[in-house]
N, C-alpha and C. Protein backbone atom coordinates (compact mmCIF):
# COMPACT_ATOMS: atom_id res chain seq x y z
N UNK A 1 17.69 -67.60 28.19
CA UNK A 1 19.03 -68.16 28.02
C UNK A 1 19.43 -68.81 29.34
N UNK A 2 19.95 -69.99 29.56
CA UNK A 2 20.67 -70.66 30.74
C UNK A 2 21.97 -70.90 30.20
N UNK A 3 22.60 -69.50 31.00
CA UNK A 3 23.94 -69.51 31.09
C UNK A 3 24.20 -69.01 32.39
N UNK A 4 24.64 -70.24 33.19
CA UNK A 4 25.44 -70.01 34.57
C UNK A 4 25.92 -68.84 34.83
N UNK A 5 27.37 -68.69 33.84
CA UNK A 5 27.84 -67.46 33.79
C UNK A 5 27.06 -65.85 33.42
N UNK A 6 26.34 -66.11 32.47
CA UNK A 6 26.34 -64.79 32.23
C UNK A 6 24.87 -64.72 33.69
N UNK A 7 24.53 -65.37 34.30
CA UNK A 7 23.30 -65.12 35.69
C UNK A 7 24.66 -64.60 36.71
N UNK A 8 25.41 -64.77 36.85
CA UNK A 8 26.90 -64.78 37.58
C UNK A 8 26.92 -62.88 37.31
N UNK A 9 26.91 -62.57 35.66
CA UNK A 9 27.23 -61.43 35.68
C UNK A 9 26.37 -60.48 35.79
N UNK A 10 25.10 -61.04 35.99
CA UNK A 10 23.96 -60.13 36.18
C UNK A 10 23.62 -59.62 37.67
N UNK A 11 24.21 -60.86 38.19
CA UNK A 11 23.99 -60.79 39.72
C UNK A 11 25.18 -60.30 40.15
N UNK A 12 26.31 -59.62 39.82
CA UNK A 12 27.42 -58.93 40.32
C UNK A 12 27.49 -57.60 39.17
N UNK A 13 26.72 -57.56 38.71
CA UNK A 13 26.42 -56.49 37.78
C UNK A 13 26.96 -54.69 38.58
N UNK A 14 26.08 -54.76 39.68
CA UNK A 14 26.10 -53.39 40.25
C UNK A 14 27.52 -53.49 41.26
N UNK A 15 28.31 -54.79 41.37
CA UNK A 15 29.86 -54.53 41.23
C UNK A 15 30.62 -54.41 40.72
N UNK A 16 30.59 -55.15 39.39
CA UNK A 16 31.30 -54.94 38.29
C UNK A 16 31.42 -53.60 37.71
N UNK A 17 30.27 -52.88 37.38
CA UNK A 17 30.27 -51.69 37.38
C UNK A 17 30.74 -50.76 37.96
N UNK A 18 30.71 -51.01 39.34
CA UNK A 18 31.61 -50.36 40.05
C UNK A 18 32.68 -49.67 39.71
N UNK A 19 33.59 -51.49 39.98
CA UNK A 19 34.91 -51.55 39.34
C UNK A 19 35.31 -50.69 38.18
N UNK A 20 34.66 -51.07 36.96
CA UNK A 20 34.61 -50.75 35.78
C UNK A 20 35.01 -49.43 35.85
N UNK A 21 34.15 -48.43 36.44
CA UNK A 21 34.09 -46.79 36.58
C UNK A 21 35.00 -46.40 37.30
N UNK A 22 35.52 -46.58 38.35
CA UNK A 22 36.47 -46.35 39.16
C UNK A 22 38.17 -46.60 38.06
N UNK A 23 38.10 -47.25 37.21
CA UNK A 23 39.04 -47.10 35.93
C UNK A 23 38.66 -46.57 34.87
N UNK A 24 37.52 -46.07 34.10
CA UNK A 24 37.11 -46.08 33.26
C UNK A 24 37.60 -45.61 31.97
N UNK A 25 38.39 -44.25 32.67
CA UNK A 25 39.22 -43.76 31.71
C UNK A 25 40.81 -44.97 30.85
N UNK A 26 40.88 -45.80 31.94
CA UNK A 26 41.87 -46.72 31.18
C UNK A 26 41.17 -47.89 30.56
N UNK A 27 39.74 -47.91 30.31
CA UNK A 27 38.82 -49.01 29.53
C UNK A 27 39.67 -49.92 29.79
N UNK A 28 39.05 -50.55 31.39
CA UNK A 28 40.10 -51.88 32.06
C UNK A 28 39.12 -53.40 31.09
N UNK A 29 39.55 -54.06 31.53
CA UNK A 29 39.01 -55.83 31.14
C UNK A 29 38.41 -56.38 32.56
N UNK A 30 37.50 -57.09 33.16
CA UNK A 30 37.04 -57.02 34.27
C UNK A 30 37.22 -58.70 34.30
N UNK A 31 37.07 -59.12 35.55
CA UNK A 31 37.40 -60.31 35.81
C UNK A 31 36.68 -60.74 37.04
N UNK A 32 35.78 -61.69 36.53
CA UNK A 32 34.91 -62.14 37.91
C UNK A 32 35.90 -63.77 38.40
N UNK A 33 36.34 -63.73 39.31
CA UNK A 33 36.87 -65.03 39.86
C UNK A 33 35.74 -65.74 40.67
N UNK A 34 34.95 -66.96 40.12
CA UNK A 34 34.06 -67.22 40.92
C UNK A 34 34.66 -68.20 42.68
N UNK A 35 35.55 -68.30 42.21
CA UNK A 35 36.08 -69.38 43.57
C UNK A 35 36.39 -68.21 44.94
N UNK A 36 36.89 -67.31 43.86
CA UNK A 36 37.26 -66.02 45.03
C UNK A 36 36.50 -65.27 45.57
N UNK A 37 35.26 -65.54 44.45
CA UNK A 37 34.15 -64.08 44.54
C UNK A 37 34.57 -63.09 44.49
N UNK A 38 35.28 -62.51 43.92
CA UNK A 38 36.39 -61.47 43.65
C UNK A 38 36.16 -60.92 42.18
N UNK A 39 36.32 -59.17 42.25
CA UNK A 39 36.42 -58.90 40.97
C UNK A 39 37.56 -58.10 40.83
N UNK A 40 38.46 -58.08 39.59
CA UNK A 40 39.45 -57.72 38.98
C UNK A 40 38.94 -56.93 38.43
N UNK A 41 39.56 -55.52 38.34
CA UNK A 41 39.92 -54.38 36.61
C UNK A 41 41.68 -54.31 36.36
N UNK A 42 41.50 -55.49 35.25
CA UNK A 42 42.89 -55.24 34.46
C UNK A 42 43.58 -54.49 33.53
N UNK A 43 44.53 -54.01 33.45
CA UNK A 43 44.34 -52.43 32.06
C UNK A 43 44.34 -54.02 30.78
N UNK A 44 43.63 -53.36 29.87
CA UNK A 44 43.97 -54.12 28.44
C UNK A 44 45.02 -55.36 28.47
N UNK A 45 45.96 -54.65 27.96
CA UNK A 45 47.45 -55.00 26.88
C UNK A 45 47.90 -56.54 28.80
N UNK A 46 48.14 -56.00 29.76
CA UNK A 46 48.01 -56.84 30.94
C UNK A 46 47.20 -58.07 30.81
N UNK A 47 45.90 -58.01 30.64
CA UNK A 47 45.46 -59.26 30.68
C UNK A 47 45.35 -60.03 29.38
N UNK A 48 45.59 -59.17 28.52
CA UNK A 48 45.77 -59.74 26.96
C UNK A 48 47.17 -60.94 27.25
N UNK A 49 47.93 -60.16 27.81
CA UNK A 49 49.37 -60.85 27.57
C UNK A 49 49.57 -62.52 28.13
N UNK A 50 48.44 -62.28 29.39
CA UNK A 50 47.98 -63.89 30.10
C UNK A 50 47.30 -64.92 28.81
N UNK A 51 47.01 -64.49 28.13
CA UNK A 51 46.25 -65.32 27.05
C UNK A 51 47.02 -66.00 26.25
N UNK A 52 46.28 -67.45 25.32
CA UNK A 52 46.96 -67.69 24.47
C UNK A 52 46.47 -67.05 23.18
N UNK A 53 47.73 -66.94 22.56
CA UNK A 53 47.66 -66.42 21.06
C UNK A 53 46.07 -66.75 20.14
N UNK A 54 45.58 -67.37 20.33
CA UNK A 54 43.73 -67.92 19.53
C UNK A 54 43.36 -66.68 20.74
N UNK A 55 43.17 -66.89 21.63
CA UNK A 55 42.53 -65.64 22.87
C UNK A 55 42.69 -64.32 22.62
N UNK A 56 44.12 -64.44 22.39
CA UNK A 56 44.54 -62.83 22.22
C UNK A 56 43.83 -62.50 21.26
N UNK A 57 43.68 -63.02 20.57
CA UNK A 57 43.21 -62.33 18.66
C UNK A 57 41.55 -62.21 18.88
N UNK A 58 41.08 -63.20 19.71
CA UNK A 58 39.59 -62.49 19.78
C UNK A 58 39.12 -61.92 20.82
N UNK A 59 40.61 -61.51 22.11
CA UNK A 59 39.38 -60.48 22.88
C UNK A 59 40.30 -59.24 22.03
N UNK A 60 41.18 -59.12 21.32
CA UNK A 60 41.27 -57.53 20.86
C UNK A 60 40.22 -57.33 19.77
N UNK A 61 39.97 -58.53 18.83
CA UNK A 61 38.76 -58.08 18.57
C UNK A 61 37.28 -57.58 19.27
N UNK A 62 37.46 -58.32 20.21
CA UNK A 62 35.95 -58.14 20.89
C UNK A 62 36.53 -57.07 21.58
N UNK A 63 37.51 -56.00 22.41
CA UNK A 63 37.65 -55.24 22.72
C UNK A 63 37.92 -53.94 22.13
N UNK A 64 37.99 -54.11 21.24
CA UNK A 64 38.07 -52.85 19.92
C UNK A 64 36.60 -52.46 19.83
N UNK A 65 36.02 -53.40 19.50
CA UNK A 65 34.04 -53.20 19.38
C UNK A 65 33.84 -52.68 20.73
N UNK A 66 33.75 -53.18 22.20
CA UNK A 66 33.47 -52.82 23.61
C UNK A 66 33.82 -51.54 23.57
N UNK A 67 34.71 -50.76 23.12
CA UNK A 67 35.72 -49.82 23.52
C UNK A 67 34.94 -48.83 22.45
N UNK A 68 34.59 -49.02 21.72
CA UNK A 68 34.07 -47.98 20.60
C UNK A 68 32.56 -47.84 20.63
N UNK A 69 32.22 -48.73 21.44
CA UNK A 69 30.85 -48.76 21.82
C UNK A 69 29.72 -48.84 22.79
N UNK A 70 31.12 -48.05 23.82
CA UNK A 70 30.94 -47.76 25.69
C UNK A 70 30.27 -48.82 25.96
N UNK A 71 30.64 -49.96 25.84
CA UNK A 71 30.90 -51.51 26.60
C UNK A 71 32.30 -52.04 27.47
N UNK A 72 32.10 -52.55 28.05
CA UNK A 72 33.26 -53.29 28.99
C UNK A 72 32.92 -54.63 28.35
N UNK A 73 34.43 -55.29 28.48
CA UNK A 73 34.44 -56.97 28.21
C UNK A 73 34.17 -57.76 30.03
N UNK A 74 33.50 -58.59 30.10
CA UNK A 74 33.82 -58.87 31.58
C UNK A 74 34.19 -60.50 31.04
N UNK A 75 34.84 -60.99 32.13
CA UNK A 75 35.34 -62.26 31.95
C UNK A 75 35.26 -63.25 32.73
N UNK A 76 34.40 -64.13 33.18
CA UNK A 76 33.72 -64.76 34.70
C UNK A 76 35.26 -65.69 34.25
N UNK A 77 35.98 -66.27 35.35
CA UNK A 77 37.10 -67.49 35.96
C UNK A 77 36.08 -68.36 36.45
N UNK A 78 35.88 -69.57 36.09
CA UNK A 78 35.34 -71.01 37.24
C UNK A 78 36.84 -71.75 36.76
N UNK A 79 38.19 -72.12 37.92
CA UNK A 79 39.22 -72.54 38.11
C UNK A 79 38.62 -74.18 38.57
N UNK A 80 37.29 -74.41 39.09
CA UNK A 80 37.32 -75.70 39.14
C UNK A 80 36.74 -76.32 37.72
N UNK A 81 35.67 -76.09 37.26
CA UNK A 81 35.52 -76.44 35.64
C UNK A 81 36.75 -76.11 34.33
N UNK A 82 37.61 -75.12 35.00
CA UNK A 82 38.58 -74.61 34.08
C UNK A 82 38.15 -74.19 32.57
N UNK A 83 37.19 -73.07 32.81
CA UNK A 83 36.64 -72.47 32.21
C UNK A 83 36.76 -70.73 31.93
N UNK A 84 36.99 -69.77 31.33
CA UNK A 84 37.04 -68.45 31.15
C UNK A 84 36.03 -68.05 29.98
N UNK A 85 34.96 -67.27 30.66
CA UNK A 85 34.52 -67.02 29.65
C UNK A 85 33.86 -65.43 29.42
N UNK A 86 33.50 -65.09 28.00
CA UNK A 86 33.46 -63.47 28.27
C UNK A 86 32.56 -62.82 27.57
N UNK A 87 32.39 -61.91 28.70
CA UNK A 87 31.09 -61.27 27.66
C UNK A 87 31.32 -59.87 27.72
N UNK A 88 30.45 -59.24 26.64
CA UNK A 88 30.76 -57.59 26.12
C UNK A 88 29.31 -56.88 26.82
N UNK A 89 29.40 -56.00 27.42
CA UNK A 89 28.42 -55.56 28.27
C UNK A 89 27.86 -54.31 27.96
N UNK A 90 27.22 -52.92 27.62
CA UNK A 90 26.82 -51.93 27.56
C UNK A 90 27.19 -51.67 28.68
N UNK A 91 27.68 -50.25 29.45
CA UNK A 91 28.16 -49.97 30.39
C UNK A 91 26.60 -49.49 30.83
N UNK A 92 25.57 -48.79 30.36
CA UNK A 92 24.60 -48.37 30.57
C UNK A 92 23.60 -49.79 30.57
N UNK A 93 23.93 -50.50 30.24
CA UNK A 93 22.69 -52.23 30.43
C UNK A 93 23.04 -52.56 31.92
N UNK A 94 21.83 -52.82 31.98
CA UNK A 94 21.49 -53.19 33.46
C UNK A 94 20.84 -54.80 33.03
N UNK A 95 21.79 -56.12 33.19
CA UNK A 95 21.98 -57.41 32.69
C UNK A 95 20.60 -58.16 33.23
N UNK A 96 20.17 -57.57 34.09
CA UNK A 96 19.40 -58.29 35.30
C UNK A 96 17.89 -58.55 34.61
């Protein structure tokens, strides 16, 4: 597969994870900012609310599945392509 992003999440994998666990009990939404190189753990219902209404409706879908199926959603930011995009992860997959 050549996807920029998801090589993005493979290669920040053993940070994201991090993140991820250090909240785990509030099953956060993760957020890779590539301009920042920065990663976010947002609770849910928080980063849902940034979305538009088409968004909202499919990451609670896709986060209902993540959540019931010890996955995290992660969400790479590229602010110069103006792009968000997201993927559902096994907390136990190692992406790499």
């Amino acid at each position: 597969m050549d996807d920029p992003y998801w090589e993005i999440v493979s290669e920040q994998w053993p940070n994201i994870l991090r993140w991820y666990q250090l909240f785990a009990d509030k099953k956060p939404v993760i957020l890779f900012d590539i301009q920042e190189q920065r990663i976010y753990a947002y609770p849910y219902r928080e980063f849902k609310a940034d979305l538009s209404q088409r968004s909202q409706a499919q990451l609670a879908k896709q986060y209902r599945k993540a959540a019931a199926n010890n996955q995290v959603v992660v969400f790479v930011r590229d602010n110069v392509k103006r792009k968000l995009v997201s993927y559902t992860v096994a907390v136990e997959q190692d992406p790499t």
